[in-house]
N, C-alpha and C. Protein backbone atom coordinates (compact mmCIF):
# COMPACT_ATOMS: atom_id res chain seq x y z
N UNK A 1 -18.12 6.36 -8.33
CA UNK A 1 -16.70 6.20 -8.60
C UNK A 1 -15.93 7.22 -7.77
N UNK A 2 -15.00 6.50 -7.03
CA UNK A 2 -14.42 7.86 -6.32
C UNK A 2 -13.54 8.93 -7.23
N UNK A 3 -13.20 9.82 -6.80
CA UNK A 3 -12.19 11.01 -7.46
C UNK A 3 -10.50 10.24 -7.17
N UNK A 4 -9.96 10.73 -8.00
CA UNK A 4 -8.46 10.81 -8.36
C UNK A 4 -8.14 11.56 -7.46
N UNK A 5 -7.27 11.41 -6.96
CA UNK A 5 -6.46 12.20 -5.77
C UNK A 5 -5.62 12.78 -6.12
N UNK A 6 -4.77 12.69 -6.86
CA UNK A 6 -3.03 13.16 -7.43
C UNK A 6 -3.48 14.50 -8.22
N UNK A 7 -3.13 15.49 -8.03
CA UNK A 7 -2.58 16.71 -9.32
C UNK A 7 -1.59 16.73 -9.74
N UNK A 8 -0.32 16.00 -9.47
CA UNK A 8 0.44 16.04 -10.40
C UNK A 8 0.69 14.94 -11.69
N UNK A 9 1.20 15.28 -12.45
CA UNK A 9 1.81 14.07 -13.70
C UNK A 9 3.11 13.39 -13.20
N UNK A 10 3.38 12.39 -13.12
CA UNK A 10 4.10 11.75 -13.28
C UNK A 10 5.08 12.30 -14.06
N UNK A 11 6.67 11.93 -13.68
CA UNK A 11 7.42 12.15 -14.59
C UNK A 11 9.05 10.69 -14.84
N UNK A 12 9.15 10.17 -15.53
CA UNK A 12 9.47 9.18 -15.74
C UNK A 12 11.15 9.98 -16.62
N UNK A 13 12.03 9.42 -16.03
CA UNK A 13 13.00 9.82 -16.62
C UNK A 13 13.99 8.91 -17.81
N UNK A 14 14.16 9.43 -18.41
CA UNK A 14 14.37 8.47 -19.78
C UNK A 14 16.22 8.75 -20.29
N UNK A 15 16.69 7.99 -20.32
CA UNK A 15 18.02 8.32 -21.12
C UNK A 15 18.32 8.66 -22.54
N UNK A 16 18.79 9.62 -22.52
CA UNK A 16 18.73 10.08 -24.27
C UNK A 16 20.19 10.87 -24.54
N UNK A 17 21.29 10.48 -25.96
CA UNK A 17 22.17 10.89 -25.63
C UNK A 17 22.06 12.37 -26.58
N UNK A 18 22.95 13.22 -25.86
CA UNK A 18 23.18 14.56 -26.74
C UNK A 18 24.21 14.24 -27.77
N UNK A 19 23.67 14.57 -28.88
CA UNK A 19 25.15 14.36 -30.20
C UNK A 19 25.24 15.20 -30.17
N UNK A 20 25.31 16.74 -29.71
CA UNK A 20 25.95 17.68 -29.80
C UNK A 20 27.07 17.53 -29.19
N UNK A 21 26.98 17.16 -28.31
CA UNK A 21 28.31 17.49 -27.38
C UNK A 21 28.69 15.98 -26.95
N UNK A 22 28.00 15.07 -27.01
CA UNK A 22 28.32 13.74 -27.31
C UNK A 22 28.43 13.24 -25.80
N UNK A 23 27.59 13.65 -24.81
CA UNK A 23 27.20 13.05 -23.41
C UNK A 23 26.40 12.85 -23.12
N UNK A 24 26.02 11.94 -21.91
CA UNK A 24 24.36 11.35 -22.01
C UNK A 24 24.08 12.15 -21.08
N UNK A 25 22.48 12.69 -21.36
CA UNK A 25 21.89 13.32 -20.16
C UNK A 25 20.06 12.75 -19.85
N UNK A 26 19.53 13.14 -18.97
CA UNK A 26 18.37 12.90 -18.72
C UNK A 26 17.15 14.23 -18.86
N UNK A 27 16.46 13.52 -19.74
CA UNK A 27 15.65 14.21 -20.07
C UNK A 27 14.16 13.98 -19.99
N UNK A 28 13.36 14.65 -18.88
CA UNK A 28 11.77 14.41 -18.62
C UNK A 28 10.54 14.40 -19.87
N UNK A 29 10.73 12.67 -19.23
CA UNK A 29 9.00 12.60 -20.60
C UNK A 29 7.85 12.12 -19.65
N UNK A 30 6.75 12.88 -20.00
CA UNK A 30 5.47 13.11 -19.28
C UNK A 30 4.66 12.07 -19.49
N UNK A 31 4.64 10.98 -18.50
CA UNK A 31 3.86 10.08 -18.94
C UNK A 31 2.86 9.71 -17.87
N UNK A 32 1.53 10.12 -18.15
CA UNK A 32 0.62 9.76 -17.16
C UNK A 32 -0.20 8.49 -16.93
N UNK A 33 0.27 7.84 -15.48
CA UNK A 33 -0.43 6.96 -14.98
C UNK A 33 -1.21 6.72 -13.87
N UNK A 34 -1.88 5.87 -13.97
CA UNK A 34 -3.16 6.10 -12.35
C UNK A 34 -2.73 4.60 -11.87
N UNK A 35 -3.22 4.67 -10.72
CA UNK A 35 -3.41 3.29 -9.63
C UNK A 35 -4.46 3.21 -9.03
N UNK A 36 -4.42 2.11 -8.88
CA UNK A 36 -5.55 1.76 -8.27
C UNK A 36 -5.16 0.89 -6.70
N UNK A 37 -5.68 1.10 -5.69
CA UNK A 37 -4.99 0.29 -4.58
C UNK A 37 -6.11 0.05 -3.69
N UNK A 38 -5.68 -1.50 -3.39
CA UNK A 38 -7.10 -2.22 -2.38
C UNK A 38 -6.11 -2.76 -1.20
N UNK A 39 -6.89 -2.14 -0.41
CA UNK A 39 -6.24 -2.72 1.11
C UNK A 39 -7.30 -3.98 1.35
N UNK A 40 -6.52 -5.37 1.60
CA UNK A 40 -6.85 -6.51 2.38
C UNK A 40 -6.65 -6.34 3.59
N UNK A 41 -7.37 -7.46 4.85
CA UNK A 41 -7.31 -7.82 6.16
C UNK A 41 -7.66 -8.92 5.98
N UNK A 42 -6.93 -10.21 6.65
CA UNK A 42 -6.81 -11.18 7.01
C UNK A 42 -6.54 -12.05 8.20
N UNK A 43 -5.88 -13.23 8.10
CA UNK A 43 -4.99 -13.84 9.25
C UNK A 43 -4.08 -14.07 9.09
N UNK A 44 -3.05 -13.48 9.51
CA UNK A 44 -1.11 -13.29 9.62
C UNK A 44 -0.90 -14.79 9.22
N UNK A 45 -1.31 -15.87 9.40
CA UNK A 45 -1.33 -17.18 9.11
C UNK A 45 -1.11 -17.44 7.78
N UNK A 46 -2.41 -16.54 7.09
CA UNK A 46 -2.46 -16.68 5.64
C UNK A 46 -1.61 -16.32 4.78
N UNK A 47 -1.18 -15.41 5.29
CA UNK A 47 -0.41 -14.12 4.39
C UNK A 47 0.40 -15.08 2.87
N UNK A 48 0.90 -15.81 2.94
CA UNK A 48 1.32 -16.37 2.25
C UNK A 48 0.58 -16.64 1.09
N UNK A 49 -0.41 -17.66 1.67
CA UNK A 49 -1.44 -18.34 0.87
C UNK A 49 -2.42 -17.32 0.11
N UNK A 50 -2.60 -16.09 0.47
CA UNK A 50 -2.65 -14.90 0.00
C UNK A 50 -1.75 -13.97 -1.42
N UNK A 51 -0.63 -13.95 -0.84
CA UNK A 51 0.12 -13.67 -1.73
C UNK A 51 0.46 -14.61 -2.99
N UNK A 52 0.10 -16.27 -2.59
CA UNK A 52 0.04 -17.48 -4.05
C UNK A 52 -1.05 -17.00 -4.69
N UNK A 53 -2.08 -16.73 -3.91
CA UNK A 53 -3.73 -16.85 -5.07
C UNK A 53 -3.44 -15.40 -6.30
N UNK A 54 -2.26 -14.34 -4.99
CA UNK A 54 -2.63 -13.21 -5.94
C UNK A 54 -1.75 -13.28 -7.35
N UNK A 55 -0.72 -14.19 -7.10
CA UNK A 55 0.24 -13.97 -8.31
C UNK A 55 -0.35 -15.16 -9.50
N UNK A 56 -1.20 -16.47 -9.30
CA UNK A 56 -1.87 -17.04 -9.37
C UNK A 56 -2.90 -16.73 -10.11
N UNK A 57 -4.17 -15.89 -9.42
CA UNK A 57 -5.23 -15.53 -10.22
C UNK A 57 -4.99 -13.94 -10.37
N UNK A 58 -4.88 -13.45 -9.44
CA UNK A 58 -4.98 -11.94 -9.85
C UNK A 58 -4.25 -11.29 -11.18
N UNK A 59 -2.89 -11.65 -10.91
CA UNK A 59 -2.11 -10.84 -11.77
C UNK A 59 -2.32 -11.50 -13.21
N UNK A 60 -2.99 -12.74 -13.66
CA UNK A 60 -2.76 -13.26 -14.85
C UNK A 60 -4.26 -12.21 -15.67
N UNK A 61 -5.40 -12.64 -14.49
CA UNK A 61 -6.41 -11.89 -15.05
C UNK A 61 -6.47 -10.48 -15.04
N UNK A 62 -5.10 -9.89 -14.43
CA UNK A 62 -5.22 -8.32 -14.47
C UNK A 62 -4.58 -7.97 -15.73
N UNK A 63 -3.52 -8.28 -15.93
CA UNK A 63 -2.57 -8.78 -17.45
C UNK A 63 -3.35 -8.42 -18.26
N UNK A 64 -4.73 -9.34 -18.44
CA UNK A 64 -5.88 -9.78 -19.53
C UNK A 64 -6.56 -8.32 -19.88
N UNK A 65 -6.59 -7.12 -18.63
CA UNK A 65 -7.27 -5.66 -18.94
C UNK A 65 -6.67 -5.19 -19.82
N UNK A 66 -7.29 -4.41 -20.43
CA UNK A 66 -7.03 -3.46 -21.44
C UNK A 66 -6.27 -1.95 -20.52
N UNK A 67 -5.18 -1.86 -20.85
CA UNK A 67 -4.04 -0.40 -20.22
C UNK A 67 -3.37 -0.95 -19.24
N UNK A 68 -3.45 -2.13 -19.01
CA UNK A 68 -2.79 -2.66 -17.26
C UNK A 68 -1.38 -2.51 -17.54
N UNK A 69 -0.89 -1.40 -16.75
CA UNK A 69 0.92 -1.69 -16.99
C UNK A 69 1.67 -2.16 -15.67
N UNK A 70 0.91 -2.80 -14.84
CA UNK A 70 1.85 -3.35 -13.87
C UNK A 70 0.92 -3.52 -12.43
N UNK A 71 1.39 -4.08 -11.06
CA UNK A 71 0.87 -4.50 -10.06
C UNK A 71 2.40 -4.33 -8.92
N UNK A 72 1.83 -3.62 -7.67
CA UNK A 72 2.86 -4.30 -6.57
C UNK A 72 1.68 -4.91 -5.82
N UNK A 73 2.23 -5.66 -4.58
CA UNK A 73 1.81 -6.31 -3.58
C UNK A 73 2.43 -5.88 -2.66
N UNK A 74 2.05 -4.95 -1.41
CA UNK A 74 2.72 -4.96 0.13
C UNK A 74 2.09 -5.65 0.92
N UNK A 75 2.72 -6.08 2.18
CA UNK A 75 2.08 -7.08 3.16
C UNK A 75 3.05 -6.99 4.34
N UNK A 76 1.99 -6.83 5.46
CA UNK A 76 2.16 -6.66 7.02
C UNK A 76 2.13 -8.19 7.02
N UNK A 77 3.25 -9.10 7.54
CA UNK A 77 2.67 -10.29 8.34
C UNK A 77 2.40 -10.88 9.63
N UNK A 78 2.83 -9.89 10.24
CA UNK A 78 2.26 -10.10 11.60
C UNK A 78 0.75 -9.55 11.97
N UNK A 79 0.09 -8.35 11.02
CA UNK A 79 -0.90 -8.16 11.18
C UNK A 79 -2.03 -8.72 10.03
N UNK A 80 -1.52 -9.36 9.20
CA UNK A 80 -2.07 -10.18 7.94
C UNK A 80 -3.12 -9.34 7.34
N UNK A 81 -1.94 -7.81 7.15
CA UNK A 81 -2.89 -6.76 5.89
C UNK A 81 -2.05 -6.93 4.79
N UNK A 82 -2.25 -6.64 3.62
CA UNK A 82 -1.58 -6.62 2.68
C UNK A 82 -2.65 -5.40 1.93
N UNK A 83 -1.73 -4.51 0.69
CA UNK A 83 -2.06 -3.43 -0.30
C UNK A 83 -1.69 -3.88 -1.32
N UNK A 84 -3.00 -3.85 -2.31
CA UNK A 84 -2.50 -4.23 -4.08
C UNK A 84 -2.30 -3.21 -4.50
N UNK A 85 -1.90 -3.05 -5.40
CA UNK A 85 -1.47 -1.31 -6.45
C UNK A 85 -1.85 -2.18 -7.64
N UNK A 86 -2.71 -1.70 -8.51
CA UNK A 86 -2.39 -1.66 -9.68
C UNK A 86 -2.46 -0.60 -10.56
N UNK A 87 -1.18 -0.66 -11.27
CA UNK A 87 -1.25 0.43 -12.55
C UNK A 87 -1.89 0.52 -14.07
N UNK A 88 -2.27 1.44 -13.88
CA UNK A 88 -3.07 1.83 -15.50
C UNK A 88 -2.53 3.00 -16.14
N UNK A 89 -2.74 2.43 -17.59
CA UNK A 89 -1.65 4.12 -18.56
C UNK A 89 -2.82 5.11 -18.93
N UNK A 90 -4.17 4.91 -18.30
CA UNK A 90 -5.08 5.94 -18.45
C UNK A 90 -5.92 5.91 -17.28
N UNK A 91 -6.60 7.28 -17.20
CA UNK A 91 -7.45 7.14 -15.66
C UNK A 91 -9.01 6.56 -16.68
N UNK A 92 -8.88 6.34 -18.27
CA UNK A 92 -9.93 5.57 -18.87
C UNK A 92 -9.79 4.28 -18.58
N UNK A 93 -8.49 3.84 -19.02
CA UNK A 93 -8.51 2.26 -18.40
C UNK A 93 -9.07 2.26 -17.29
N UNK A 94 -8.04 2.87 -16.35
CA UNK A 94 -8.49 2.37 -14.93
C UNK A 94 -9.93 1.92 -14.10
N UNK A 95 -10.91 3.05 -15.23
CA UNK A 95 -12.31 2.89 -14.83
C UNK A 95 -13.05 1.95 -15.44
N UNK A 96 -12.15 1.70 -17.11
CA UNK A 96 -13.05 0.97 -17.65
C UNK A 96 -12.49 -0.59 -17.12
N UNK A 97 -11.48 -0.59 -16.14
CA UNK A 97 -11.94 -2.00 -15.69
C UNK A 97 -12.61 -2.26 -14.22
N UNK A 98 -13.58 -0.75 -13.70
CA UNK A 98 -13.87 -0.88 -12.29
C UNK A 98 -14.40 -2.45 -12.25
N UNK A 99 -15.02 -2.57 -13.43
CA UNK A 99 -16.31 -4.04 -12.65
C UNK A 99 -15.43 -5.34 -12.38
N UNK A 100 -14.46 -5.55 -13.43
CA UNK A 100 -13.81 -6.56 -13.81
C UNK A 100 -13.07 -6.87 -12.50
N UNK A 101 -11.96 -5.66 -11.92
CA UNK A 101 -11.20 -5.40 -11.10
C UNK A 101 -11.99 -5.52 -9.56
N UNK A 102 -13.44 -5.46 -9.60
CA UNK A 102 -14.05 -5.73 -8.67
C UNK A 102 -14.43 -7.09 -8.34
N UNK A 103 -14.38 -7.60 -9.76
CA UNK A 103 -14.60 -9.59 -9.50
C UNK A 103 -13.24 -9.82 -8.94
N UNK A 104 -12.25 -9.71 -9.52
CA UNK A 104 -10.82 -10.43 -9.55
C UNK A 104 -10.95 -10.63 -7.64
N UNK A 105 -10.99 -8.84 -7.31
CA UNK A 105 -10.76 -8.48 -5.89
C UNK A 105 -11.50 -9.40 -5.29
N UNK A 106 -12.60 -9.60 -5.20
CA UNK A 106 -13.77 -10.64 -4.40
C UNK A 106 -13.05 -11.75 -4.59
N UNK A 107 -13.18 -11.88 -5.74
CA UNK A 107 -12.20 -13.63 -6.24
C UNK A 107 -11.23 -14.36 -4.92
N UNK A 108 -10.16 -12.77 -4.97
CA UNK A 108 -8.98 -13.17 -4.85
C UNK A 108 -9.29 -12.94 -2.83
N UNK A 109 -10.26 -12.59 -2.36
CA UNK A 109 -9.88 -12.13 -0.91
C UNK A 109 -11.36 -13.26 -0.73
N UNK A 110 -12.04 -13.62 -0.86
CA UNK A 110 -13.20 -14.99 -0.72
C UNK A 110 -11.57 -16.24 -0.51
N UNK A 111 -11.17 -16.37 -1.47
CA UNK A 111 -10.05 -17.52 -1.73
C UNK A 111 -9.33 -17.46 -0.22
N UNK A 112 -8.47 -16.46 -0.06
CA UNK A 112 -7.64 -15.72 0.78
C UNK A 112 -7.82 -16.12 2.28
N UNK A 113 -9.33 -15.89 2.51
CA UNK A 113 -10.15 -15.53 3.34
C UNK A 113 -9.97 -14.29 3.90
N UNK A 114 -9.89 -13.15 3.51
CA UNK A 114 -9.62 -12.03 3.82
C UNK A 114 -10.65 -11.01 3.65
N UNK A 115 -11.09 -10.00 4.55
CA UNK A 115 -11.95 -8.88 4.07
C UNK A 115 -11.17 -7.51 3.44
N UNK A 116 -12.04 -7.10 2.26
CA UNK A 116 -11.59 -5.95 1.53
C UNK A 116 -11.77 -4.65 2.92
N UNK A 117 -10.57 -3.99 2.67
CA UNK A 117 -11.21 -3.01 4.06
C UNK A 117 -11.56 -1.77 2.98
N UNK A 118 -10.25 -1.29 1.65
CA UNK A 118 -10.37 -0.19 1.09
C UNK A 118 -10.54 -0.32 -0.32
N UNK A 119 -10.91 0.38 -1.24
CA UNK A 119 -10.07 0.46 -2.84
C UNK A 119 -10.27 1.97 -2.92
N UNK A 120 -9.51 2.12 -3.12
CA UNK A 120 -8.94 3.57 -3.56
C UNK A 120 -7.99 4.09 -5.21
N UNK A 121 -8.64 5.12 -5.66
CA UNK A 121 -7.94 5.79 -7.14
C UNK A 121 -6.73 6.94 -6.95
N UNK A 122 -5.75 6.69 -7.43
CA UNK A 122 -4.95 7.58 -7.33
C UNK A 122 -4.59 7.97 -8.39
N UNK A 123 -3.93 9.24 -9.10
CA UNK A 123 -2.85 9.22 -10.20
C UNK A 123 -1.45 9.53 -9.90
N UNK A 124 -0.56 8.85 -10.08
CA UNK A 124 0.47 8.99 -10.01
C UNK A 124 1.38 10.04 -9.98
N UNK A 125 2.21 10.09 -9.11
CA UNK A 125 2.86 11.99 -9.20
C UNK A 125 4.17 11.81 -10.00
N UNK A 126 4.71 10.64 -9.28
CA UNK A 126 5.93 10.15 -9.42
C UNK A 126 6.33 8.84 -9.15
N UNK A 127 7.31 8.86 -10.67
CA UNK A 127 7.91 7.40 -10.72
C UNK A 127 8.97 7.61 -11.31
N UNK A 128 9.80 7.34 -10.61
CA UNK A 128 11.27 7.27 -11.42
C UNK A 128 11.94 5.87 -11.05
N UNK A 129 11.90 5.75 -11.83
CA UNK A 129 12.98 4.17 -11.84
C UNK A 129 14.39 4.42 -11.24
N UNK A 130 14.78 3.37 -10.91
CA UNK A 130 16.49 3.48 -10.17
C UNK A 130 17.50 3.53 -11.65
């Protein structure tokens, strides 16, 4: 299993109002999450047909894990790479779905026709929402 890369926590900023003084301010709550991210290679052709299988099969059966709080998708299309992210609310989840997360991946880049080049563990430093 590889190592976690991130030392920091995440910090997620939350709105909360002061009744003291009766104005809203922002106040940091510590919420730690990990990712997980697999670099694809493909054919710029595909990219598309790629991105259907993943919203398709991937994301319904990633849903189905236990801690999954979310997924992006990036994608080069002229060079037909694309990066999955997925997020987990524990670096326990995250591991306890290595095997599962390893079918989906095969699943989804066999379909694709694409080769896995990376998967990589991260924890999250930072996320702040807009």
């Amino acid at each position: 299993m590889p190592a976690v890369r991130a030392l920091h926590v995440p910090t997620i900023w939350r709105r909360e109002l002061d009744l003291v003084r009766g104005v809203g301010c922002f106040a940091p709550e510590v919420v730690p999450m990990f990712a997980r991210v697999s670099t694809f290679q493909g054919s710029p052709e595909r990219v598309d047909e790629g991105i259907k299988i993943a919203e398709e099969q991937a994301l319904p059966a990633a849903k189905a894990l236990e801690g999954f709080k979310g997924m992006l998708m990036l994608v080069d299309r002229d060079a037909g790479k694309s990066i999955a992210v997925t997020l987990w609310e524990s670096e326990e989840a995250m591991n306890a779905s290595v095997e599962a997360a390893n079918k989906i991946r095969g699943d989804v880049a066999s379909a694709a026709g694409e080769q896995i080049v990376s998967v990589e563990q991260y924890e999250v430093a930072i996320d702040v929402p807009v």
